[in-house]
C-alpha atoms as a PDB file:
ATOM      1  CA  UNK A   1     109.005 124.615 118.924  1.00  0.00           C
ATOM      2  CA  UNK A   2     108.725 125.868 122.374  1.00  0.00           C
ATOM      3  CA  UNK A   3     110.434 124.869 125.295  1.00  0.00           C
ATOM      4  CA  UNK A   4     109.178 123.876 128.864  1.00  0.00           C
ATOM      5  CA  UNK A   5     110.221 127.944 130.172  1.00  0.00           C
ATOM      6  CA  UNK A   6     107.766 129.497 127.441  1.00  0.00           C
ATOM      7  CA  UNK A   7     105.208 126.712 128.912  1.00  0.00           C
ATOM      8  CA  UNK A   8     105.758 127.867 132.494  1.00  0.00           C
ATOM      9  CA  UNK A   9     105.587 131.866 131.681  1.00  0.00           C
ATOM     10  CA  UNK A  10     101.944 131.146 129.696  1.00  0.00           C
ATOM     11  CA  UNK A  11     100.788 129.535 132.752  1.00  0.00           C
ATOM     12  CA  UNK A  12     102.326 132.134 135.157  1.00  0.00           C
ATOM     13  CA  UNK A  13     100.434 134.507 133.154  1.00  0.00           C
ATOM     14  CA  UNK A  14      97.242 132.901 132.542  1.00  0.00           C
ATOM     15  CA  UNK A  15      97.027 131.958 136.728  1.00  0.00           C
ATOM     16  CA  UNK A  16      98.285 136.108 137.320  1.00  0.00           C
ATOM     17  CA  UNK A  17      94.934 136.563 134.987  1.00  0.00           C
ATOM     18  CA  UNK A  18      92.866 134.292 136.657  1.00  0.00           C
ATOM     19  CA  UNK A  19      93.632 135.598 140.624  1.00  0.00           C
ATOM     20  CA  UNK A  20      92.916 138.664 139.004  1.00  0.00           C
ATOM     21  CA  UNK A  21      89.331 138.081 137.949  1.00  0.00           C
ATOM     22  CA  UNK A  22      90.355 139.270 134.415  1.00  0.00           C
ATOM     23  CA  UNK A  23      88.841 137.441 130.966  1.00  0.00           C
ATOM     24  CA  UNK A  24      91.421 136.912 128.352  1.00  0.00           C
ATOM     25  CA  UNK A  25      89.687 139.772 126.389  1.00  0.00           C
ATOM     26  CA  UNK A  26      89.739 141.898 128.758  1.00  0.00           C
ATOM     27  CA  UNK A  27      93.184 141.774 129.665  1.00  0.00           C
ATOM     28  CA  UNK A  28      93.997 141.384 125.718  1.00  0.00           C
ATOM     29  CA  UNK A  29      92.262 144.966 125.704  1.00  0.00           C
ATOM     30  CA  UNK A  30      94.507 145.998 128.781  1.00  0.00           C
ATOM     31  CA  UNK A  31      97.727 145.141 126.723  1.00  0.00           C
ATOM     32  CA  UNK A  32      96.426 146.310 123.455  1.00  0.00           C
ATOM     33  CA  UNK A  33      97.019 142.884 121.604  1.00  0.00           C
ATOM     34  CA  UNK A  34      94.562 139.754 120.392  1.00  0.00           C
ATOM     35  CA  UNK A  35      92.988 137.429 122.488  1.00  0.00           C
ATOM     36  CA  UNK A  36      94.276 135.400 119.580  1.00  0.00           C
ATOM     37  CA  UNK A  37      97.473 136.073 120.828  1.00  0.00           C
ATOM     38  CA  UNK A  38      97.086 135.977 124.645  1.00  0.00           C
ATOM     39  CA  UNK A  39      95.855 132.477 124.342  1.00  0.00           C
ATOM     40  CA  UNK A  40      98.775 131.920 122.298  1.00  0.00           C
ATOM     41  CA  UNK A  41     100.949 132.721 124.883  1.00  0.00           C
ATOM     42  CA  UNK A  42      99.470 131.312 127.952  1.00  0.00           C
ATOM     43  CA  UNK A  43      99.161 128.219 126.280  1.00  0.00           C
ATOM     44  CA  UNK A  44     102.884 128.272 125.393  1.00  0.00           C
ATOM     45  CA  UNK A  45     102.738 128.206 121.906  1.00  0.00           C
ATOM     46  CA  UNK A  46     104.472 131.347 121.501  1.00  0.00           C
ATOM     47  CA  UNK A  47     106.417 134.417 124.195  1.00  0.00           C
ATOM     48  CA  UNK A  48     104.894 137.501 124.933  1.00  0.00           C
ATOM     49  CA  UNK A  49     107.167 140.756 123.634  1.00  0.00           C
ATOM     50  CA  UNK A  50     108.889 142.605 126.368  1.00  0.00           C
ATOM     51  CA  UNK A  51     105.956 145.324 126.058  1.00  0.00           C
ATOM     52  CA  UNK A  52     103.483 142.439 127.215  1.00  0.00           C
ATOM     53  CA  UNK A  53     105.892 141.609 129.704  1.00  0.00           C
ATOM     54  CA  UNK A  54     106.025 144.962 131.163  1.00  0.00           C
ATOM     55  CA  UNK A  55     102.366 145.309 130.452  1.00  0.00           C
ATOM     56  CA  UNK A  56     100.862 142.515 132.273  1.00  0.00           C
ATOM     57  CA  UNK A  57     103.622 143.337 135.726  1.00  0.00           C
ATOM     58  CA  UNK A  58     102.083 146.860 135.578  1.00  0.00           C
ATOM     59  CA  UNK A  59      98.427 145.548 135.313  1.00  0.00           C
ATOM     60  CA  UNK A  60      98.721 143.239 137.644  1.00  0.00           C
ATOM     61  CA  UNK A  61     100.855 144.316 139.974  1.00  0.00           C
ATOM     62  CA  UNK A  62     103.961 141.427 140.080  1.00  0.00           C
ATOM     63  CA  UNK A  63     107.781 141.944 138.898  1.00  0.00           C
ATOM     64  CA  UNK A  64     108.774 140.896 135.116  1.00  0.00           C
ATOM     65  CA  UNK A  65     111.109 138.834 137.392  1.00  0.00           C
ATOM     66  CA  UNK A  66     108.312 136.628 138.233  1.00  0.00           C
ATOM     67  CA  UNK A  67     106.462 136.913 135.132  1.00  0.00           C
ATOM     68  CA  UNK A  68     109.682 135.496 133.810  1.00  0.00           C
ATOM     69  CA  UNK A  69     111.550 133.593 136.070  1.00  0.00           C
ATOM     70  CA  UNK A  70     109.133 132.927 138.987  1.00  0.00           C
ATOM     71  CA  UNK A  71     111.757 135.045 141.217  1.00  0.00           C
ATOM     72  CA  UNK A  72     110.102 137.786 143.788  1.00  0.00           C
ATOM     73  CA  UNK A  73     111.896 141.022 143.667  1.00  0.00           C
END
């Protein structure tokens, strides 16, 4: 079961995504996981790994901070 913070990172993530103009396959590419799994995430059904973490902040240019907690550096 996931909580309401593993709701609110997937939809940090998927509106990061969105501003960006990127498809969830094409970022999936990006990160070198599933689209499967992206959805997965930005629907909240599951967390991203650290290394998607750190992948998507590099990608798209925002802290893990915010990623994760919604904080600016």
């Amino acid at each position: 079961m996931i909580d309401k913070t593993g709701k609110e990172i997937g939809q940090r993530i998927q509106k990061l995504r969105k501003s960006a103009g990127l498809s969830v396959d094409r970022l999936a590419e990006l990160l070198e996981i599933t689209p499967n799994f992206l959805t997965l995430i930005e629907e909240g059904e599951c967390y991203p790994t650290l290394k998607v973490v750190m992948g998507i902040s590099n990608i798209l240019n925002v802290s893990m901070d915010y990623i994760v907690f919604e904080e600016n550096e």
